[in-house]
Structures are given as structure tokens and as C-alpha cells.
N, C-alpha and C. Protein backbone atom coordinates (compact mmCIF):
# COMPACT_ATOMS: atom_id res chain seq x y z
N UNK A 1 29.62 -16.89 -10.05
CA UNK A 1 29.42 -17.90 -11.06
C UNK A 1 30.64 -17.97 -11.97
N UNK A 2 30.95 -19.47 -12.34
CA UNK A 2 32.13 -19.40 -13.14
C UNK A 2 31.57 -19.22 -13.90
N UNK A 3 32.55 -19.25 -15.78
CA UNK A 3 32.25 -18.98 -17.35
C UNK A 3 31.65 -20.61 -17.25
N UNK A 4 32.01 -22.03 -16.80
CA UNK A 4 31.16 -22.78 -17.31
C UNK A 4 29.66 -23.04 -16.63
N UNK A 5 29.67 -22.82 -15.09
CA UNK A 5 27.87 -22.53 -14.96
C UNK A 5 27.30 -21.79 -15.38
N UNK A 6 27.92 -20.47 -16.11
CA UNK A 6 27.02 -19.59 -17.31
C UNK A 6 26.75 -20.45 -18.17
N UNK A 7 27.39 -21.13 -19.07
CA UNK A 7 27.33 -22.10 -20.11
C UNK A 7 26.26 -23.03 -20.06
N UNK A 8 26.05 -23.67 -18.75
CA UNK A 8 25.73 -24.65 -18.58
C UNK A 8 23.78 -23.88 -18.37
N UNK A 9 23.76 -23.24 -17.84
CA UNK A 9 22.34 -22.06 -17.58
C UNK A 9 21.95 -21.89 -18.83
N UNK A 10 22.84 -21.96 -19.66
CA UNK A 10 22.23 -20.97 -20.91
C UNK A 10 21.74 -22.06 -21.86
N UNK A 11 22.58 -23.33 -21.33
CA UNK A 11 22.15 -24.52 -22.14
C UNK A 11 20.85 -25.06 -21.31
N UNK A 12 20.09 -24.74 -20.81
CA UNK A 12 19.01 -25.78 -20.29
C UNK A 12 17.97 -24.64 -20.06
N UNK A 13 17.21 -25.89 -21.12
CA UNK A 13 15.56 -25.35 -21.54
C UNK A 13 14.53 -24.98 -20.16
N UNK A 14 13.76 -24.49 -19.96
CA UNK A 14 13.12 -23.78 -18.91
C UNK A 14 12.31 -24.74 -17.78
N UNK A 15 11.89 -25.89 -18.91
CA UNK A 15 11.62 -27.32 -17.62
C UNK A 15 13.20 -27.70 -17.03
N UNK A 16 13.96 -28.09 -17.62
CA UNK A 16 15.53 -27.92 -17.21
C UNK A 16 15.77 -27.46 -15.66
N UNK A 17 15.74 -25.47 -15.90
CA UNK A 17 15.90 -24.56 -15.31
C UNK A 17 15.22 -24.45 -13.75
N UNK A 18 13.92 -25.58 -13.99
CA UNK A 18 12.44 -25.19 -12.97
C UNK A 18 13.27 -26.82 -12.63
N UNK A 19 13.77 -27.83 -12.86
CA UNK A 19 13.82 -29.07 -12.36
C UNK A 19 15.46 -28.55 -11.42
N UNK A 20 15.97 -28.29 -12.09
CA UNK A 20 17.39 -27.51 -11.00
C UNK A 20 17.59 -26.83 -9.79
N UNK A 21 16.03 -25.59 -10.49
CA UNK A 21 15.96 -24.93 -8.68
C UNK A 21 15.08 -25.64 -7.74
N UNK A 22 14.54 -26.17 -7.98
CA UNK A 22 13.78 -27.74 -7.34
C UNK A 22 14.95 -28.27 -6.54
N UNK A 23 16.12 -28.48 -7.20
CA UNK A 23 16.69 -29.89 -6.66
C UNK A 23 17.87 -28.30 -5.61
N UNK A 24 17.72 -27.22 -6.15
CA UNK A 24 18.29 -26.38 -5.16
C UNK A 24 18.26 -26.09 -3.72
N UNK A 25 16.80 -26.61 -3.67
CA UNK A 25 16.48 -25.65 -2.28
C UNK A 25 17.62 -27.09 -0.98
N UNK A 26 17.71 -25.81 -0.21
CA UNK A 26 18.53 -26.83 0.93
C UNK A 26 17.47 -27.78 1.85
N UNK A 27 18.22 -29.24 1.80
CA UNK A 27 17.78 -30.41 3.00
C UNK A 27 18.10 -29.93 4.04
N UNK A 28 17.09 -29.78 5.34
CA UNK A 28 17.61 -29.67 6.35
C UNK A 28 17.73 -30.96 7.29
N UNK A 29 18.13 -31.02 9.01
CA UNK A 29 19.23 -31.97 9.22
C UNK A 29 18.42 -32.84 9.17
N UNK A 30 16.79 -33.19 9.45
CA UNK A 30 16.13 -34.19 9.60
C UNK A 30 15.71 -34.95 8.18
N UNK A 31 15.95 -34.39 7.23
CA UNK A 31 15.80 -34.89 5.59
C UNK A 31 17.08 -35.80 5.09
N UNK A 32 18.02 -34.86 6.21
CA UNK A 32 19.84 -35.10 5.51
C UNK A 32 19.65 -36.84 6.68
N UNK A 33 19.33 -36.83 7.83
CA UNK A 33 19.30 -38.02 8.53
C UNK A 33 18.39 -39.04 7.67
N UNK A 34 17.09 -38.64 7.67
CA UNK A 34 16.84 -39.92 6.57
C UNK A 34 16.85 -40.31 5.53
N UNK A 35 17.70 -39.03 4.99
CA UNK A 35 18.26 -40.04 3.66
C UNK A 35 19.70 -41.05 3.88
N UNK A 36 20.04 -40.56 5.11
CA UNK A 36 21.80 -41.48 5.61
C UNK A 36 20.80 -42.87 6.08
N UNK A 37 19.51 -43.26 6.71
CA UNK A 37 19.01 -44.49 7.38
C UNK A 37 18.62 -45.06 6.46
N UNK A 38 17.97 -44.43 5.09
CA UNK A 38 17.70 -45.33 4.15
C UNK A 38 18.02 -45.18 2.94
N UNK A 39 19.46 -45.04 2.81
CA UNK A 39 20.76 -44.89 1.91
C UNK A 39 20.88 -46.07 1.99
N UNK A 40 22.42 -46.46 1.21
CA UNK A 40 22.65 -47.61 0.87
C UNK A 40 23.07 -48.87 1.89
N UNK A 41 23.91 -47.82 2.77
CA UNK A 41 24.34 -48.27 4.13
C UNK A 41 23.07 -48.10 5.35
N UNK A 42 21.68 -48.29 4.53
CA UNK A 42 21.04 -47.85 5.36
C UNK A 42 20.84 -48.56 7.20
N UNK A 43 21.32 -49.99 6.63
CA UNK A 43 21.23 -50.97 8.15
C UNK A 43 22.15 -50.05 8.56
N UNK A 44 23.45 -50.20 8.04
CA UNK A 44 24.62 -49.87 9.23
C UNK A 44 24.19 -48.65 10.02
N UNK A 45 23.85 -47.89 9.20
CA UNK A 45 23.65 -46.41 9.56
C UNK A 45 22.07 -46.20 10.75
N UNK A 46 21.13 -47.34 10.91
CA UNK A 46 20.22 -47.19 11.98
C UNK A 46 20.61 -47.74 13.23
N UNK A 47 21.77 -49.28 12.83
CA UNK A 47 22.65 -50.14 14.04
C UNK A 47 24.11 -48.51 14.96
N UNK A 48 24.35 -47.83 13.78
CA UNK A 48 25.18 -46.64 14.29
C UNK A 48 24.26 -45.52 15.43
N UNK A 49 23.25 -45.81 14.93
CA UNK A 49 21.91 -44.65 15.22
C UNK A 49 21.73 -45.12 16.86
N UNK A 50 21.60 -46.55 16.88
CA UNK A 50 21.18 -47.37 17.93
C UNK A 50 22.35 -47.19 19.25
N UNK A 51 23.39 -47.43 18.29
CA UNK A 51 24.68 -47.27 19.26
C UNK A 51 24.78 -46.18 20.04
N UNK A 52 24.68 -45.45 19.27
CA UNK A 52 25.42 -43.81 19.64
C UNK A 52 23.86 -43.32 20.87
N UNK A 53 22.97 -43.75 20.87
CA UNK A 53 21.76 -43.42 21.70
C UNK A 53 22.23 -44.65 22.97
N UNK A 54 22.40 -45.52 22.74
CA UNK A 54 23.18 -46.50 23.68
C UNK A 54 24.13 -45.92 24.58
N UNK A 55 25.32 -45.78 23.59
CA UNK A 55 26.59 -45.09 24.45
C UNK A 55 26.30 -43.23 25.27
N UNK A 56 25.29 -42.99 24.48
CA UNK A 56 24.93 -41.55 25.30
C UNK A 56 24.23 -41.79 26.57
N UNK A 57 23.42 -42.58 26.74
CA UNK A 57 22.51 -43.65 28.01
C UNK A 57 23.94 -43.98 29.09
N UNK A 58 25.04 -44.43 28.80
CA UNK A 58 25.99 -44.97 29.53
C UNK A 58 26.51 -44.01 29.54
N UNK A 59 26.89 -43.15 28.83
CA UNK A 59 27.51 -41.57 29.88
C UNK A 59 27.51 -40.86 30.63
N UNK A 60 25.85 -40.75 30.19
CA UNK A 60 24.55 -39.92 31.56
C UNK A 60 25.00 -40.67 32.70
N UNK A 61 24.79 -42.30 32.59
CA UNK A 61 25.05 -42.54 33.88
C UNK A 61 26.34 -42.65 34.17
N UNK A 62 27.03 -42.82 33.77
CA UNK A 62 28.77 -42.89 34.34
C UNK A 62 28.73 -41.12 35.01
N UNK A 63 28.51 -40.37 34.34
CA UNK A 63 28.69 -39.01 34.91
C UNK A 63 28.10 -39.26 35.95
N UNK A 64 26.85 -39.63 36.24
CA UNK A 64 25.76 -39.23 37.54
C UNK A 64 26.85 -40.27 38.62
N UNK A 65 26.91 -41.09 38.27
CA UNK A 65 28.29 -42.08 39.56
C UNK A 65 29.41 -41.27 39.17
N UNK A 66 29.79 -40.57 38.83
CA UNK A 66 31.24 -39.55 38.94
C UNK A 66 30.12 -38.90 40.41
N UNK A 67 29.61 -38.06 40.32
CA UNK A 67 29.10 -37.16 41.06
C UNK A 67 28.34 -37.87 42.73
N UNK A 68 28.14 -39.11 42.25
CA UNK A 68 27.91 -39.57 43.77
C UNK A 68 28.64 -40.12 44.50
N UNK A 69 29.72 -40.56 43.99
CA UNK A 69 31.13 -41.29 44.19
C UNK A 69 31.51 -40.80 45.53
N UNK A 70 31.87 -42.12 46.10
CA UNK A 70 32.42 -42.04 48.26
C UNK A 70 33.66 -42.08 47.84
N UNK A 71 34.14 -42.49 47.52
CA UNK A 71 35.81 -42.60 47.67
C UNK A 71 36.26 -41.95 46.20
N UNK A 72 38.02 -42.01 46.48
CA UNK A 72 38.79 -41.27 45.24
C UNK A 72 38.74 -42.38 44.13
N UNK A 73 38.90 -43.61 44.50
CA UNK A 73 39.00 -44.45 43.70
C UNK A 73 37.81 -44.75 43.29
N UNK A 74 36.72 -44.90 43.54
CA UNK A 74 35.17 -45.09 42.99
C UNK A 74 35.52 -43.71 41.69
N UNK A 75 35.46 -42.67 42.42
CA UNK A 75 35.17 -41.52 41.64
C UNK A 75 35.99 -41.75 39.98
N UNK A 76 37.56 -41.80 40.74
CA UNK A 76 38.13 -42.04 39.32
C UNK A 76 38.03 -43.45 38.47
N UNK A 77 37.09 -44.32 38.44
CA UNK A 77 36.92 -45.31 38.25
C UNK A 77 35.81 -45.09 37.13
N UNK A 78 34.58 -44.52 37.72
CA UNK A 78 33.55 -43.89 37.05
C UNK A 78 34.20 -42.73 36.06
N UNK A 79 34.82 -41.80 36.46
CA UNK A 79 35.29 -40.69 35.81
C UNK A 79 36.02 -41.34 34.21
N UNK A 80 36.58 -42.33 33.99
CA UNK A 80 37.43 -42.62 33.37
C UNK A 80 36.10 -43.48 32.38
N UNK A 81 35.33 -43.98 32.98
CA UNK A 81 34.38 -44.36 32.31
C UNK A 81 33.59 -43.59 31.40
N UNK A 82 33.52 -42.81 32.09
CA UNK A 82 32.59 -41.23 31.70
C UNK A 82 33.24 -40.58 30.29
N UNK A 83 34.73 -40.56 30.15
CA UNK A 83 35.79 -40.14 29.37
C UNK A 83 35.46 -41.35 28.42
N UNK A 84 35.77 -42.06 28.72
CA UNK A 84 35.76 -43.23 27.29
C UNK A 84 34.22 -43.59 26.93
N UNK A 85 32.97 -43.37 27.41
CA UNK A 85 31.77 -43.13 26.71
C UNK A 85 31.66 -42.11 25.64
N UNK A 86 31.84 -40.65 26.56
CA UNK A 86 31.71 -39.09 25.70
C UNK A 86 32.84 -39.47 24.32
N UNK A 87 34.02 -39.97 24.68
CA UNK A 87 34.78 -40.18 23.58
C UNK A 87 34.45 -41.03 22.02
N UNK A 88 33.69 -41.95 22.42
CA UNK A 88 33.18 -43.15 21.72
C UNK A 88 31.79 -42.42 21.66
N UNK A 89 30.93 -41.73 21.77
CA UNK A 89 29.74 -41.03 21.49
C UNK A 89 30.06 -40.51 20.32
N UNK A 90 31.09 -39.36 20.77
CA UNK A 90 31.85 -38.52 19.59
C UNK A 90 32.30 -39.16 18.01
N UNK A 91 32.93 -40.30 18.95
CA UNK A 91 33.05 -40.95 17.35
C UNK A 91 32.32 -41.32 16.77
N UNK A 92 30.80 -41.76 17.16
CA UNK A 92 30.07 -42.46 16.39
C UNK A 92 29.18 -41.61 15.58
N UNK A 93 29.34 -40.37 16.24
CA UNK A 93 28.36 -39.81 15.60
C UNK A 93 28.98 -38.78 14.73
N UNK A 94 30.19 -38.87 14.70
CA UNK A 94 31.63 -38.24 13.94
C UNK A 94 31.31 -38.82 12.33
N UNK A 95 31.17 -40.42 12.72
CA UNK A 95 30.78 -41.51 11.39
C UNK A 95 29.47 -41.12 10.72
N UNK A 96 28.20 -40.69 11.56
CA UNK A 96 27.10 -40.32 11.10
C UNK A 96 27.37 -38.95 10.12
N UNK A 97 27.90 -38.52 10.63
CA UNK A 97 27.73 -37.09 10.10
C UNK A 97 28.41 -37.11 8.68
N UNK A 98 29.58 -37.99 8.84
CA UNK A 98 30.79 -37.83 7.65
C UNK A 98 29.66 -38.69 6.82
N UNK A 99 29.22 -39.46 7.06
CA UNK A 99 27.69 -40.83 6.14
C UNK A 99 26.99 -39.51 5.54
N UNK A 100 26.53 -38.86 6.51
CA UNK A 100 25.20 -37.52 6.13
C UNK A 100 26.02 -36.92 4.60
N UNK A 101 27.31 -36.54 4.97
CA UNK A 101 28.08 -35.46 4.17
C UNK A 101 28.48 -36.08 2.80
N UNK A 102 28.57 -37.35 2.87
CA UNK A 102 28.60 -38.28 1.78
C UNK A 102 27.32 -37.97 0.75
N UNK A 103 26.43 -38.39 1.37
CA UNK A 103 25.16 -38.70 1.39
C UNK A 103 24.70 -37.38 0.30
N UNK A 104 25.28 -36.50 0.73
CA UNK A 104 24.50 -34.84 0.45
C UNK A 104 25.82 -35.03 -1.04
N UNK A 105 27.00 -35.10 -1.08
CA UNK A 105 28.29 -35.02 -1.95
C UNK A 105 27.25 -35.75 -3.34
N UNK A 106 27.28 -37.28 -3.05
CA UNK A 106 26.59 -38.21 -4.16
C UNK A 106 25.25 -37.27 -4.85
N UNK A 107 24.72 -36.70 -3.89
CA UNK A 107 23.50 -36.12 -4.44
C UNK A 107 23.67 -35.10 -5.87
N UNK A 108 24.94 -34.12 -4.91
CA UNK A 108 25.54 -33.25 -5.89
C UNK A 108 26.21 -33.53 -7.27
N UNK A 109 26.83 -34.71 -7.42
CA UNK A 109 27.36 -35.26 -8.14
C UNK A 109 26.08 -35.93 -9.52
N UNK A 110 24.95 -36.68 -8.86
CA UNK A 110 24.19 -36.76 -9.56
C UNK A 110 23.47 -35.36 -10.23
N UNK A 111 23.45 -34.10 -9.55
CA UNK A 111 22.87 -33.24 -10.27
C UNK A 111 24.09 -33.13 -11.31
N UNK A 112 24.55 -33.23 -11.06
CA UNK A 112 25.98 -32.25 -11.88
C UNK A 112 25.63 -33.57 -13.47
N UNK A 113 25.74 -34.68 -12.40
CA UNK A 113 25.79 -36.03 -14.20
C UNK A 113 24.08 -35.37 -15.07
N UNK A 114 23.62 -35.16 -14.28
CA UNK A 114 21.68 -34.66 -15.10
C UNK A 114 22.22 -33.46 -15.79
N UNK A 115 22.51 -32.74 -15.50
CA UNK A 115 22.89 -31.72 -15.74
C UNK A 115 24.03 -32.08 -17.45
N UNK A 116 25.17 -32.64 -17.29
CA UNK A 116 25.97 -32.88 -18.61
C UNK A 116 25.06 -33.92 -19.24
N UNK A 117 24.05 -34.95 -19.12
CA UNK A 117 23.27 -35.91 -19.55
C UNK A 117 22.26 -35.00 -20.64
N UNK A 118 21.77 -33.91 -19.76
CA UNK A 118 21.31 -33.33 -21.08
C UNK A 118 21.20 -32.29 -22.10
N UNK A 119 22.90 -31.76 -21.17
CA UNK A 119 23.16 -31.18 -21.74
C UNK A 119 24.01 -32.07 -23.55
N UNK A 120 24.23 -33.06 -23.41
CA UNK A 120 24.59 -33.95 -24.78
C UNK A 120 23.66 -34.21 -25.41
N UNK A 121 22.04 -34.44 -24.78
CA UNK A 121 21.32 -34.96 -25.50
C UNK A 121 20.85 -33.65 -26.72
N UNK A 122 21.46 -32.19 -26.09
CA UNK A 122 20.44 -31.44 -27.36
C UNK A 122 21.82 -30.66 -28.30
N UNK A 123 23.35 -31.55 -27.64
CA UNK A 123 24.51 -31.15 -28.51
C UNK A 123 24.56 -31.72 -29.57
């Protein structure tokens, strides 16, 4: 603990104290996902949701035609397909996650503003 979260502990009254470790306990990933779908970006973020279950559907199968593939050129045809799905999966859900991490940041930030909000109101 730094010298100002001592400060800041010592300033907040015991409903305060009980509303803080409340907002402490950790979201886990299925809380942290729906608060990213019905966040602000909440469309984008279910149309991202949609995608990325899309492009994982077209990988499965590009892989499964890598693996049944008659010729070199079928194979690497599919194969290259397969590469630019998994790649574009990755990213999309690269975007979800960095949305999630946002998502969780803003949260923190609002405790932190509750937190100096009342701590002025009893300065």
C-alpha cells in the first residue's frame, strides 16, 4: 500500500469501507464479457462476437480440406486459407479482449472518481 491509499482508507466512513470491498471482489471472464456486449459499444461488440464465431466455423473447415486435399495445389490452396482464417480469428478476438480490458480500466477509474467524490464531500 502506498502513503496515499492509507490516506484515502482512513478517510472513508465504514458504509464507505463495506461499498469498496463490494466493488473489490474480482469479475470473472463471463461477467467481464457481458459487461463488453452491453457496454457502450455494445452492438459492435455482439456483431465482433458474431464474427469471430463465424471466422472460427471457416477455419474448422478450411483445416478439415487441408487434411483431405488430392493434390499439392488443392492442399496449399486450403492451407493458406486455413492461415488467413486462424489469423483474422486472432485478431478479432485480440479486439474483444483489449474492449473487455477497457471495459474493466473505466470501471477502475470510476471507483477511484467515488472514492475522491467523497472523499471532498466530508473535506
Amino acid at each position: 500500500m502506498t502513503e496515499v491509499d492509507n490516506r484515502l482508507r482512513a478517510a472513508l466512513d465504514a458504509d464507505d469501507q463495506e461499498f469498496l470491498n463490494e466493488l473489490d471482489s474480482e469479475r470473472g471472464l463471463f461477467a467481464q464479457v457481458g459487461d463488453t456486449l452491453s457496454g457502450p459499444l455494445g452492438g459492435w461488440a455482439k456483431l465482433v462476437f458474431v464474427v469471430a464465431f463465424l471466422m472460427a466455423v471457416v477455419m474448422f473447415y478450411t483445416i478439415y480440406r487441408v487434411t483431405i486435399a488430392e493434390t499439392d495445389r488443392e492442399f496449399f490452396v486450403w492451407a493458406l486459407g486455413a492461415l488467413a482464417a486462424l489469423i483474422s480469428t486472432g485478431m478479432i478476438k485480440q479486439w474483444f479482449f483489449e474492449r473487455m480490458n477497457l471495459m474493466t480500466v473505466l470501471r477502475e477509474l470510476k471507483r477511484i472518481e467515488l472514492r475522491i467524490a467523497r472523499i471532498e464531500e466530508r473535506g
